[in-house]
C-alpha atoms as a PDB file:
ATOM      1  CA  UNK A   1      10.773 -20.454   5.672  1.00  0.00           C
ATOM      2  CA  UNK A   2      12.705 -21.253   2.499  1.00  0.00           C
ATOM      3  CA  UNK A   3      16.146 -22.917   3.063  1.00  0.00           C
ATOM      4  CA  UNK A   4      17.818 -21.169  -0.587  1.00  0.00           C
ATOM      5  CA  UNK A   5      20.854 -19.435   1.225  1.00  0.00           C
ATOM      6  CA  UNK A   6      21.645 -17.088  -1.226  1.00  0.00           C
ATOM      7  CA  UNK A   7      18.260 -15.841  -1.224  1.00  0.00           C
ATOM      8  CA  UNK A   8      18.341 -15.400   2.638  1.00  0.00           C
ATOM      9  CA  UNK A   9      21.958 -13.778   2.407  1.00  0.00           C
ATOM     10  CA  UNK A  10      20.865 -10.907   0.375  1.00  0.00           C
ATOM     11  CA  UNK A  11      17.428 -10.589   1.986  1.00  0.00           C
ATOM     12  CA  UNK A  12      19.507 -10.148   4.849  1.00  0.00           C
ATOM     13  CA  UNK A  13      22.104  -7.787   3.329  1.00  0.00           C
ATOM     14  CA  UNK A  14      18.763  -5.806   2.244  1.00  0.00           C
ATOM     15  CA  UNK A  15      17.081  -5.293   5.250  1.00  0.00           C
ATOM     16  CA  UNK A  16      20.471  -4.181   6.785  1.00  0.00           C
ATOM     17  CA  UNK A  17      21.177  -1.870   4.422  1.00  0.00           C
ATOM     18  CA  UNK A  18      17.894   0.079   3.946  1.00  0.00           C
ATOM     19  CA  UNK A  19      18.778   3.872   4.913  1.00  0.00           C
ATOM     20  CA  UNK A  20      15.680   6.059   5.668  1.00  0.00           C
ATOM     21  CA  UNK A  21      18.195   8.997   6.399  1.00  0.00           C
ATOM     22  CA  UNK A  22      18.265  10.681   9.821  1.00  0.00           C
ATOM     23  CA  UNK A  23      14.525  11.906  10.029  1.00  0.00           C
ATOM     24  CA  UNK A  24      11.532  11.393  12.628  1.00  0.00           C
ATOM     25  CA  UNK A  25       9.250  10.840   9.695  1.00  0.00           C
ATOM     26  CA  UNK A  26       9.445   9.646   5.923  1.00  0.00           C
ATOM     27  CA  UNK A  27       7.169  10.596   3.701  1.00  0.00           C
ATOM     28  CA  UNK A  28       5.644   7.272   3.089  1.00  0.00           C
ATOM     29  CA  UNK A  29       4.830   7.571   7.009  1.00  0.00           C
ATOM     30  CA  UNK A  30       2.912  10.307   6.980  1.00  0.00           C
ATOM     31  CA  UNK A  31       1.554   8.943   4.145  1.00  0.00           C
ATOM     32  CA  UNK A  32       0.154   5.506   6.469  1.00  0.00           C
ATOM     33  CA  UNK A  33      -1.768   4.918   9.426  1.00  0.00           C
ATOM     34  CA  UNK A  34      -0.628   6.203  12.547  1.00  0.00           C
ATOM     35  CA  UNK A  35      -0.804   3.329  14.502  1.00  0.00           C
ATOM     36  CA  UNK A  36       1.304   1.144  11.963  1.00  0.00           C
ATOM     37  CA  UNK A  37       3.939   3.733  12.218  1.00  0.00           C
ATOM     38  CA  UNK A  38       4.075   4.499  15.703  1.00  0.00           C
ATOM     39  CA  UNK A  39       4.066   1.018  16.518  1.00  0.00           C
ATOM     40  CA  UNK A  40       6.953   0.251  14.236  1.00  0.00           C
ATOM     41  CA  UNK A  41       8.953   2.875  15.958  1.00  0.00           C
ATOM     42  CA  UNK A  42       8.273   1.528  19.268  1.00  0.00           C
ATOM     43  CA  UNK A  43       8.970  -2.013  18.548  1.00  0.00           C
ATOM     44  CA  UNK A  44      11.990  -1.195  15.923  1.00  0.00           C
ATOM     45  CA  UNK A  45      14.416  -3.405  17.120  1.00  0.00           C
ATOM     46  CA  UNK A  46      12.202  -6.624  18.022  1.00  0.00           C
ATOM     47  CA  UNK A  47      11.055  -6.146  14.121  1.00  0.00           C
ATOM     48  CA  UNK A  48      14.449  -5.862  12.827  1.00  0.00           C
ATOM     49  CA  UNK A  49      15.361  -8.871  14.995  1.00  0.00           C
ATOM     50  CA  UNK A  50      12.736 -11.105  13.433  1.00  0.00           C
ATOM     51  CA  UNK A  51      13.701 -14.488  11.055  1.00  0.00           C
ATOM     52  CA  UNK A  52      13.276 -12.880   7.133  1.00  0.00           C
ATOM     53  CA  UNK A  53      10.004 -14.285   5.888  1.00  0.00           C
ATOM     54  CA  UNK A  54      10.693 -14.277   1.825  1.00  0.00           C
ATOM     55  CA  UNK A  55       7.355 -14.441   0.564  1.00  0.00           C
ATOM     56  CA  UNK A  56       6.818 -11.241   2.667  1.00  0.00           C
ATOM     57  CA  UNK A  57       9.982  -9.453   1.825  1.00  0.00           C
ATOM     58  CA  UNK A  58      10.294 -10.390  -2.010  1.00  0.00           C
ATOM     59  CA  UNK A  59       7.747  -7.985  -3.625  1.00  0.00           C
ATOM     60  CA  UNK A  60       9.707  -4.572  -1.412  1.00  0.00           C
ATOM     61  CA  UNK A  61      13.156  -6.178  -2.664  1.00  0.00           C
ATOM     62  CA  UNK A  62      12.297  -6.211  -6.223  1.00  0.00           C
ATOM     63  CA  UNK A  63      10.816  -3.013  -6.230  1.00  0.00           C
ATOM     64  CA  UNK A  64      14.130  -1.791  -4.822  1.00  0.00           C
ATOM     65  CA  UNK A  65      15.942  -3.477  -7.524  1.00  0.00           C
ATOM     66  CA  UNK A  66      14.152  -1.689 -10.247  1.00  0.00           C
ATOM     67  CA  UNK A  67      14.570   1.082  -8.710  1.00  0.00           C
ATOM     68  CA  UNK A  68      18.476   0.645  -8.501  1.00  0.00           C
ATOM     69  CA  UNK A  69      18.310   0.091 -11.956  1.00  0.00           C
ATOM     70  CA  UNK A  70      16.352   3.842 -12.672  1.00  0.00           C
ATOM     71  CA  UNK A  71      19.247   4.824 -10.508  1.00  0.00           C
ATOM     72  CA  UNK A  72      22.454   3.805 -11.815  1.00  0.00           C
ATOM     73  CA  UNK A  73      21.314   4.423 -15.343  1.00  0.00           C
ATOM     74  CA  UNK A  74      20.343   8.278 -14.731  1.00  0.00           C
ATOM     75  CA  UNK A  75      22.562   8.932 -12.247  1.00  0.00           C
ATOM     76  CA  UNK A  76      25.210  10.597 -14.436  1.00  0.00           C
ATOM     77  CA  UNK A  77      22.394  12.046 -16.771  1.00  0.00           C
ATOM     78  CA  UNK A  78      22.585  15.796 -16.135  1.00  0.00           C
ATOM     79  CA  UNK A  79      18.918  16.168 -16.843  1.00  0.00           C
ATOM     80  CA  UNK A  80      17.468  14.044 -14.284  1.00  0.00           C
ATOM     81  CA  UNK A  81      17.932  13.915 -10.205  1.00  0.00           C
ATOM     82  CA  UNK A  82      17.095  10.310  -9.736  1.00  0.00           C
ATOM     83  CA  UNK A  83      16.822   8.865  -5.908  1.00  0.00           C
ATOM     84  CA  UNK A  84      18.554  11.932  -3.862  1.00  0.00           C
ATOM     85  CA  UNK A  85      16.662  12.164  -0.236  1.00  0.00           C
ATOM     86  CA  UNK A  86      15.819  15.506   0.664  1.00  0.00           C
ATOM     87  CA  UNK A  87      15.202  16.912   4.241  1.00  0.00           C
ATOM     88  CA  UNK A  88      14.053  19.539   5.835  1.00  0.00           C
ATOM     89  CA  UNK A  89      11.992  20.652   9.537  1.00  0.00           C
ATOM     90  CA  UNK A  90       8.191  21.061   9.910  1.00  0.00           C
ATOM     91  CA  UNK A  91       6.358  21.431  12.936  1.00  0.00           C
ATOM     92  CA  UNK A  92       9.564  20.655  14.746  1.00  0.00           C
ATOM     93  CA  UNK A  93      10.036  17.451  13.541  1.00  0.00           C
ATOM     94  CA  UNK A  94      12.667  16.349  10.952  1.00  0.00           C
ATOM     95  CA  UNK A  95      10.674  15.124   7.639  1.00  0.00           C
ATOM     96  CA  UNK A  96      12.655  13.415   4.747  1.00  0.00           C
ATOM     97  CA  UNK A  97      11.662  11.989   1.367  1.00  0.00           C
ATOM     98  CA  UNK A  98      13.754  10.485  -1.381  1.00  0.00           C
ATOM     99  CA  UNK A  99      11.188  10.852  -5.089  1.00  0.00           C
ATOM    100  CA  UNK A 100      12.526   8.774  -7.869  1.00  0.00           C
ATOM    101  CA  UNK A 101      12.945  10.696 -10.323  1.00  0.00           C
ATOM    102  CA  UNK A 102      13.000  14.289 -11.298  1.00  0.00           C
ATOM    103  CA  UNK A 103      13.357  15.420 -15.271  1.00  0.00           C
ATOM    104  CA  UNK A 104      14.249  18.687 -14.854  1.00  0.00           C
ATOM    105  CA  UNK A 105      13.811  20.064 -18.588  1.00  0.00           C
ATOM    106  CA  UNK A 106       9.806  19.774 -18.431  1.00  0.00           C
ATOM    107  CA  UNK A 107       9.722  19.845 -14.003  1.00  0.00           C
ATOM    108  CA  UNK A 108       8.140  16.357 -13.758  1.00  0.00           C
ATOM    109  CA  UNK A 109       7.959  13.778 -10.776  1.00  0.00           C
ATOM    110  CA  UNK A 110       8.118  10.638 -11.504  1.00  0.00           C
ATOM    111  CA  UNK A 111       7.368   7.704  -9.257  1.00  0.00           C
ATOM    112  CA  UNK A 112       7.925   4.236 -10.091  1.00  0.00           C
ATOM    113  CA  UNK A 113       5.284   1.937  -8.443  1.00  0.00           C
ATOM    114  CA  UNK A 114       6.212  -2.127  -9.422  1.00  0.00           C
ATOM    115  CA  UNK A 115       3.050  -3.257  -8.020  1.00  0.00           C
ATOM    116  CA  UNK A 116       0.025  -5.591  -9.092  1.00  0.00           C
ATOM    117  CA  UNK A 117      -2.012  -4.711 -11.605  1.00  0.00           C
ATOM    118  CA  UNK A 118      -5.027  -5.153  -9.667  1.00  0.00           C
ATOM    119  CA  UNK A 119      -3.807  -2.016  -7.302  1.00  0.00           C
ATOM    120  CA  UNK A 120      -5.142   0.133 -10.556  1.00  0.00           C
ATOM    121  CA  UNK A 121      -8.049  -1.309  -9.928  1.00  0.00           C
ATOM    122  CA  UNK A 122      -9.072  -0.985  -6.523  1.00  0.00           C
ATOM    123  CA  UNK A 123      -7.120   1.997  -5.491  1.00  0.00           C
ATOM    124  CA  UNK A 124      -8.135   5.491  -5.644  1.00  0.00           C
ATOM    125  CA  UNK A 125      -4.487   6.523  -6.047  1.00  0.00           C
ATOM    126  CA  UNK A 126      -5.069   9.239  -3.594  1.00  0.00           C
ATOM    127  CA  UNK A 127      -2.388   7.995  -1.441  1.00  0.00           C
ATOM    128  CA  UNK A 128       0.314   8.335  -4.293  1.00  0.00           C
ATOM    129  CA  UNK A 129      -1.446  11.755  -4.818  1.00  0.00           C
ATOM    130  CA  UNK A 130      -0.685  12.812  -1.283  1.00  0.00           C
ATOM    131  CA  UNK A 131       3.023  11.263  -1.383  1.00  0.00           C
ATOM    132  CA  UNK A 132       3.985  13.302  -5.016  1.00  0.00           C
ATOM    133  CA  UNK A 133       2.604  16.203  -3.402  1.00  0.00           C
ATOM    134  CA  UNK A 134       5.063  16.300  -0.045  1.00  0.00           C
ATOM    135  CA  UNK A 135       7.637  15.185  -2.835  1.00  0.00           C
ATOM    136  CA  UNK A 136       7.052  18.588  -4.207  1.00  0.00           C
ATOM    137  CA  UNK A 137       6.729  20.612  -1.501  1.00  0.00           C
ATOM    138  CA  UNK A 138      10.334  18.938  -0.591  1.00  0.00           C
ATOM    139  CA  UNK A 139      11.567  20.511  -3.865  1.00  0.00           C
ATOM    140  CA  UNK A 140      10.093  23.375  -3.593  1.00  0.00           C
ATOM    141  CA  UNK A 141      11.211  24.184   0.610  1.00  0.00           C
ATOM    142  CA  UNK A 142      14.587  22.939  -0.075  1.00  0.00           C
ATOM    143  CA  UNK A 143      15.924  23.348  -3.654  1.00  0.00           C
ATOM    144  CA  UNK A 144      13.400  26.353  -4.536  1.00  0.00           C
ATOM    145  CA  UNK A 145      12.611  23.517  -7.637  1.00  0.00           C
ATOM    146  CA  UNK A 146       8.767  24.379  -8.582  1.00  0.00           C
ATOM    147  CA  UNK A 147       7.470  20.830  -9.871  1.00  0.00           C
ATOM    148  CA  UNK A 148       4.851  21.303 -12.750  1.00  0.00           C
ATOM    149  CA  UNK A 149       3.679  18.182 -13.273  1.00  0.00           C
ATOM    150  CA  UNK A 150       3.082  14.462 -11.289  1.00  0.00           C
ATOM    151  CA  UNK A 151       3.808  11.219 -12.958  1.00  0.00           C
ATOM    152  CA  UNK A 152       3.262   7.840 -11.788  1.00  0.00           C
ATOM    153  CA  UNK A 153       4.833   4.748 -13.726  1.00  0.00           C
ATOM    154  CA  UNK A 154       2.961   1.623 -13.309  1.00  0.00           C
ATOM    155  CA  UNK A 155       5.325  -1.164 -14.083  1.00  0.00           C
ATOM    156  CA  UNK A 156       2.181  -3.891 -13.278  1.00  0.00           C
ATOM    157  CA  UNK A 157       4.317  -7.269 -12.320  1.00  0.00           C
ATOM    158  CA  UNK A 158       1.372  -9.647 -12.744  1.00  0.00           C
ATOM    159  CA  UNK A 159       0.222  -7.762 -15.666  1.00  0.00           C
ATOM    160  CA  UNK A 160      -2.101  -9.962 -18.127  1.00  0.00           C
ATOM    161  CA  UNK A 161      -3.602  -8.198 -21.480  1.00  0.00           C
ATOM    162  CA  UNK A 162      -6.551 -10.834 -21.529  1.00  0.00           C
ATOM    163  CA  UNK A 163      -8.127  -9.194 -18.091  1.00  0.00           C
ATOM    164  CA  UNK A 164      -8.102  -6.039 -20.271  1.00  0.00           C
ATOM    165  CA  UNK A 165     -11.575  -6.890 -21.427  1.00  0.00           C
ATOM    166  CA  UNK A 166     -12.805  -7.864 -18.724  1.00  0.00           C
ATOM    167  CA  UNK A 167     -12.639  -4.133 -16.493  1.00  0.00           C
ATOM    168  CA  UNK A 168     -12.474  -0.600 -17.934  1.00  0.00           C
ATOM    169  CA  UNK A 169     -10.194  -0.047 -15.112  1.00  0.00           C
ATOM    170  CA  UNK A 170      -7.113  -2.818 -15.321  1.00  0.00           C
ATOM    171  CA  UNK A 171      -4.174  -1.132 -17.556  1.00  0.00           C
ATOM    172  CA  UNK A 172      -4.037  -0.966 -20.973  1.00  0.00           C
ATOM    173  CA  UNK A 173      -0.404  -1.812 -20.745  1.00  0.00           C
ATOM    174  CA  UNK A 174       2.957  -3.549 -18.745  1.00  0.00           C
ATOM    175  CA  UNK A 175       4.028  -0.298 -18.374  1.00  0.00           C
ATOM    176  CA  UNK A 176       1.864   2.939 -18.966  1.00  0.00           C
ATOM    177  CA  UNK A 177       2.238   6.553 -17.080  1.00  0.00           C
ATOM    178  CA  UNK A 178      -0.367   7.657 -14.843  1.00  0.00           C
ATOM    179  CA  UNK A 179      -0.959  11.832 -14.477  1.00  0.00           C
ATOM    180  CA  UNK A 180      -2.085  12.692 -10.503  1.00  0.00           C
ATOM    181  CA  UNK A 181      -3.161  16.360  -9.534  1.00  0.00           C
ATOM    182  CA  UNK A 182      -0.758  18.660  -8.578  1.00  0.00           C
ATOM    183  CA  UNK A 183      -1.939  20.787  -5.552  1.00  0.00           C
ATOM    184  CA  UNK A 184      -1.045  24.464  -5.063  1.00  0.00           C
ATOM    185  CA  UNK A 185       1.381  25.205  -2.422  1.00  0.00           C
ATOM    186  CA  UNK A 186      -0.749  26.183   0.461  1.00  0.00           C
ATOM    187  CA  UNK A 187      -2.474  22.786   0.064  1.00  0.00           C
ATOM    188  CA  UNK A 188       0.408  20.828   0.196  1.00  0.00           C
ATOM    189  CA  UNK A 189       1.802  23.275   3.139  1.00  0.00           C
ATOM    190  CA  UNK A 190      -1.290  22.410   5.019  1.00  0.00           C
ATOM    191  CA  UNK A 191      -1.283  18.864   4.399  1.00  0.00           C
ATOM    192  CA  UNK A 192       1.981  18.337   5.320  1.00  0.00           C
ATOM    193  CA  UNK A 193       1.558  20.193   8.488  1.00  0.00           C
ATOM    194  CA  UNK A 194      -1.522  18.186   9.414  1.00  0.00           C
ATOM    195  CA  UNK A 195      -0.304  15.002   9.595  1.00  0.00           C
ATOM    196  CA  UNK A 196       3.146  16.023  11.499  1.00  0.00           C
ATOM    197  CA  UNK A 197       1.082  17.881  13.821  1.00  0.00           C
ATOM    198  CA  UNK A 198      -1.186  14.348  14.054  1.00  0.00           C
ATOM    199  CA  UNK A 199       1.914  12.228  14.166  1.00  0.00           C
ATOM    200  CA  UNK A 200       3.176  14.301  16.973  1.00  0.00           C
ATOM    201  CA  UNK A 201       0.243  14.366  19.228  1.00  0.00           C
ATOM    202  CA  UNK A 202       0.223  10.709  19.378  1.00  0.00           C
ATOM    203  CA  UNK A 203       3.906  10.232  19.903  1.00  0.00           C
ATOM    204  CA  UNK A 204       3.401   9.643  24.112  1.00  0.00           C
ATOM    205  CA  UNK A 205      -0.169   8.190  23.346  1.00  0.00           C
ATOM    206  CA  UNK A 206      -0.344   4.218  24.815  1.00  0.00           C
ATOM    207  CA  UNK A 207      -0.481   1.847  22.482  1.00  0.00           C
ATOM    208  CA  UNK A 208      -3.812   0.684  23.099  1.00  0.00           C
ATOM    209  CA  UNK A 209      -5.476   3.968  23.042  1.00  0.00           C
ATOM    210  CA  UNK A 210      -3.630   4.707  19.174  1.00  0.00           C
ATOM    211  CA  UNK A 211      -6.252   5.324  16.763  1.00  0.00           C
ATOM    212  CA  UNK A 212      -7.592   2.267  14.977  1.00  0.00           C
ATOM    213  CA  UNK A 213      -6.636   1.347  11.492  1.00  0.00           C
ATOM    214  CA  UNK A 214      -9.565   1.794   8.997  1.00  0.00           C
ATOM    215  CA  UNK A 215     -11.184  -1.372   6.823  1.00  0.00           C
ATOM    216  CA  UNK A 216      -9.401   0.019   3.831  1.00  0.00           C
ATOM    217  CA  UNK A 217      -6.165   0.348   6.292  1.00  0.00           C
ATOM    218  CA  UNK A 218      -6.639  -3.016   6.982  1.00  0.00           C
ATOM    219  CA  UNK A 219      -7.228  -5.043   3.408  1.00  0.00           C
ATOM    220  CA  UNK A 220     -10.680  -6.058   5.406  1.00  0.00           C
ATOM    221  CA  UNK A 221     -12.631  -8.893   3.494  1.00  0.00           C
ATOM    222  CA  UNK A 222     -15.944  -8.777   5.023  1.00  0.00           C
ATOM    223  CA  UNK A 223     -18.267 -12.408   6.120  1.00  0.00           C
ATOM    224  CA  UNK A 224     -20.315 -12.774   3.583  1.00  0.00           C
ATOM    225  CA  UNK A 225     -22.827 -15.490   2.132  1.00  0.00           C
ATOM    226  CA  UNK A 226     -22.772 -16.779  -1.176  1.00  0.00           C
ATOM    227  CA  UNK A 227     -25.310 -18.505  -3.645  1.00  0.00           C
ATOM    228  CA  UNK A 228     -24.894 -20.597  -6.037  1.00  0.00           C
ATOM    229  CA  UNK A 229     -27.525 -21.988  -8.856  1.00  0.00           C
ATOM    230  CA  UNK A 230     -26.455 -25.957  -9.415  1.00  0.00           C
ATOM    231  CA  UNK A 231     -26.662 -27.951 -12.517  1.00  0.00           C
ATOM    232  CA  UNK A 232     -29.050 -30.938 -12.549  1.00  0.00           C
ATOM    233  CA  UNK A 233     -25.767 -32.594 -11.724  1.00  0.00           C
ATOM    234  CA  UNK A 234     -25.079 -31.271  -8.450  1.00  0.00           C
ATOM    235  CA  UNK A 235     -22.322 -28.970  -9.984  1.00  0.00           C
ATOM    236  CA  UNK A 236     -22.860 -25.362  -9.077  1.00  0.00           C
ATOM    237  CA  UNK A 237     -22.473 -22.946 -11.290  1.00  0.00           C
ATOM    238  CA  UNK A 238     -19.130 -20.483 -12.141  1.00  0.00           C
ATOM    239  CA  UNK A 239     -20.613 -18.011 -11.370  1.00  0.00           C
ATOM    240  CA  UNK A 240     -22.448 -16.689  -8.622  1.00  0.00           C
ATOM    241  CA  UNK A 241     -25.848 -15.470  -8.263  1.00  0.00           C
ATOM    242  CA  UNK A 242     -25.442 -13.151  -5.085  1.00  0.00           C
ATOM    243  CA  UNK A 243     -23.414 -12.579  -2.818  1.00  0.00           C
ATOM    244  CA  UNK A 244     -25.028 -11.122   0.682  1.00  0.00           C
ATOM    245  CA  UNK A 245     -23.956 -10.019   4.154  1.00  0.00           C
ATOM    246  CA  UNK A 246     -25.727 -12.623   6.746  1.00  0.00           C
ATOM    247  CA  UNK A 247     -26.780 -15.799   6.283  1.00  0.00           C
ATOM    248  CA  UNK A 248     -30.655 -15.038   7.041  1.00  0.00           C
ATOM    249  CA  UNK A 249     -30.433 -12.439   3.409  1.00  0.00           C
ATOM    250  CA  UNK A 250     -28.897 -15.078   1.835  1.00  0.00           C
ATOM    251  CA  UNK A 251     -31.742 -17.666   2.908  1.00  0.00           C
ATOM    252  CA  UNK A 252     -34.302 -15.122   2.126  1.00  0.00           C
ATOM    253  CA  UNK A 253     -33.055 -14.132  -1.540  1.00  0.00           C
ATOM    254  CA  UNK A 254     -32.437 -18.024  -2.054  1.00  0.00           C
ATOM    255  CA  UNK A 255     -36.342 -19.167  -1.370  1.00  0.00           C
ATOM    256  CA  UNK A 256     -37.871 -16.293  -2.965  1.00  0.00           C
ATOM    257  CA  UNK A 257     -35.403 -16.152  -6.310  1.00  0.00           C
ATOM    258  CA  UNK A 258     -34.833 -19.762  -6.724  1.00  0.00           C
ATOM    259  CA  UNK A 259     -37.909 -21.231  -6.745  1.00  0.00           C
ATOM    260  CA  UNK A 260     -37.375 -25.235  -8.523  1.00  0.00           C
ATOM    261  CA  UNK A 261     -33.878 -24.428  -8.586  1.00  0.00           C
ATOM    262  CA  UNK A 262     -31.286 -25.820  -6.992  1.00  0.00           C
ATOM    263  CA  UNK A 263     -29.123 -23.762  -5.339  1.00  0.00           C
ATOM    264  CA  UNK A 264     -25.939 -23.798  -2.610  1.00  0.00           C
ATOM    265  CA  UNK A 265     -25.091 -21.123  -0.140  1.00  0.00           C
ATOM    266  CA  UNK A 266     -21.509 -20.823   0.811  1.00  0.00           C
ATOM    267  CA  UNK A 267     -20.030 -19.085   3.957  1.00  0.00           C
ATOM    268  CA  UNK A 268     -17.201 -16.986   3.115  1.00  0.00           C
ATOM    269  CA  UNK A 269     -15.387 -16.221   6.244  1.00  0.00           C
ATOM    270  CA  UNK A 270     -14.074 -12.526   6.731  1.00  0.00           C
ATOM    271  CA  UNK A 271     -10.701 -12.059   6.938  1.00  0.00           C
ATOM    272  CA  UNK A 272      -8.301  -8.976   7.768  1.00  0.00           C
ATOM    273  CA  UNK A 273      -5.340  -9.525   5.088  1.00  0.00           C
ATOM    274  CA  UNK A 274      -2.958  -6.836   5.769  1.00  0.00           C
ATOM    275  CA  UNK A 275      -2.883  -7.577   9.533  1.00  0.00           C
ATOM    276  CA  UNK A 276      -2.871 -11.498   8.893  1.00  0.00           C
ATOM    277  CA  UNK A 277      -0.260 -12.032   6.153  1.00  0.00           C
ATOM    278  CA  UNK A 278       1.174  -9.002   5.726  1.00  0.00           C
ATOM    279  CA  UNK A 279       1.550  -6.033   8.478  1.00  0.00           C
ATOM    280  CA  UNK A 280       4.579  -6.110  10.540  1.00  0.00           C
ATOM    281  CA  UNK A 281       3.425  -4.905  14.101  1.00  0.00           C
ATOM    282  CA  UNK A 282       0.413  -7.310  14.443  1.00  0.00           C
ATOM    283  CA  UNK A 283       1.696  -8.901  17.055  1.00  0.00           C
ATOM    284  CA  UNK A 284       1.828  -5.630  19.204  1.00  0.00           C
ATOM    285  CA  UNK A 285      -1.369  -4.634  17.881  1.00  0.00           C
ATOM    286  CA  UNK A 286      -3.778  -4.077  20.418  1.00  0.00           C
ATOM    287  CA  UNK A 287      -6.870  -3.384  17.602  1.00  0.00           C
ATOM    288  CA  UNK A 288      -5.591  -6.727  15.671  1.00  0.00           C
ATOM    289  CA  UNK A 289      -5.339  -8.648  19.185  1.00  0.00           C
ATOM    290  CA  UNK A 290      -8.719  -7.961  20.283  1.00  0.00           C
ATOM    291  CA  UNK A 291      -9.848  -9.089  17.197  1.00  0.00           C
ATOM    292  CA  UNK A 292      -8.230 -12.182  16.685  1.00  0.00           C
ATOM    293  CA  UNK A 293      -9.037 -13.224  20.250  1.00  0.00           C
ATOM    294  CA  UNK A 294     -12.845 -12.540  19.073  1.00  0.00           C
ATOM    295  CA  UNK A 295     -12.762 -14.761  16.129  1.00  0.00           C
ATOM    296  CA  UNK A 296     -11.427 -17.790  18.396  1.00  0.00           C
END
């Protein structure tokens, strides 16, 4: 906990201020797990109740403040609609998104995503994919606005043009625009639909019998082995020469691929990051629970 009071004030101020609008869902719920969401309606008010941990709440506030920034300078710009939430019902639930920005001259969605760069990387963007998409449907139930085209703007925080070389996939740029496919209607109608209609028939569901969050859902780092090649010196080497899933493959691979050699095998623990450092209803988690009870 960081003892900086202006930082805490307007952390504070922040997460007091955030307005989802009057709506069961967002569309960045039924874009997540269910059992992250559900659980963070049941336990709203113990979350909102909880000390401000900075390093947790930093990144989300200076998104926001970008954003703000998109904001105030568009807002009087007759060609854009920039941060306007839009609502509407589906499948008797009240469903509510706010898209960044709209240019309404060529019909393009824009999202702003201040994120690391490294989320290029490893993602497979089909999350932002299914978020533009409810965006447009949004548009198109509510304003009769057809979008023709989805943009993402990657504004990579931690971006470093030396890594560029390294992987075909880290951006080319600080800032560079990212096209995603733009379904037809009945696919987005459909979507949509699904995952109310999911959301819905899990609403009375206990919280230990919620579906469980995926690997991917959960940042998982699995156990894993790793061996090194040493230097006549005892130094190992930078890099590694495999990396293997038990300790009897990594034994194995060892004695048969480095014979004379010296070598080191080092246990990497697995870890669950997103329910460890970073996911807000882990302590009501029965999935996470069980888990960390099992790795005592």
């Amino acid at each position: 906990m960081t003892d900086i009071k202006p930082l805490m004030e307007v952390l504070l101020e922040y997460r007091n201020h955030y307005d989802a609008g009057v709506s069961d869902y967002s569309v960045t719920e039924l874009i997540e797990h269910p059992q992250i969401v559900l659980l963070k309606k049941r336990y709203n008010e113990i979350i909102k109740n909880k000390p401000i941990d900075p390093e947790r709440e930093s990144d989300a506030f200076s998104g926001t403040g970008l954003h703000r920034l998109f904001w105030e300078y568009l807002k009087n710009n007759i060609e854009y609609i920039a941060e306007e939430r839009i609502t509407t019902r589906i499948c008797n639930r009240i469903i509510s998104g706010e898209p960044d920005i709209f240019h309404v001259p060529t019909e393009t969605l824009y999202d702003l995503k201040h994120t690391k760069a490294y989320t290029k990387v490893f993602s497979d963007m089909f999350k932002w994919e299914q978020q533009l998409n409810m965006y447009a449907l949004l548009f198109k139930l509510v304003k009769n606005i057809d979008v023709k085209k989805l943009i993402i703007i990657g504004w990579w925080r931690d971006f470093d043009k030396r890594l560029c070389k390294d992987n075909i996939k880290y951006p080319r740029q600080k800032i560079e625009e990212i096209e995603l496919n733009l379904w037809d209607y009945e696919e987005q109608v459909d979507f949509v639909n699904f995952r109310v209609s999911m959301m819905k028939s899990l609403e009375s569901v206990p919280d230990h019998k919620l579906p469980e969050c995926s690997a991917s859902d959960r940042w998982e780092r699995p156990e894993s082995w790793t061996i090194y090649r040493l230097y006549p010196n005892g130094k190992k080497y930078k890099k590694a020469s495999r990396v293997l899933s038990s300790e009897f493959e990594a034994c194995k691979w060892a004695i048969t691929n480095m014979v004379k050699k010296k070598y080191k095998i080092e246990h990497r623990i697995g870890s669950r990051e997103r329910c460890e450092n970073w996911c807000e209803v882990s302590d009501y988690c029965h999935q996470y629970q069980e888990y960390k009870n099992g790795k005592k």
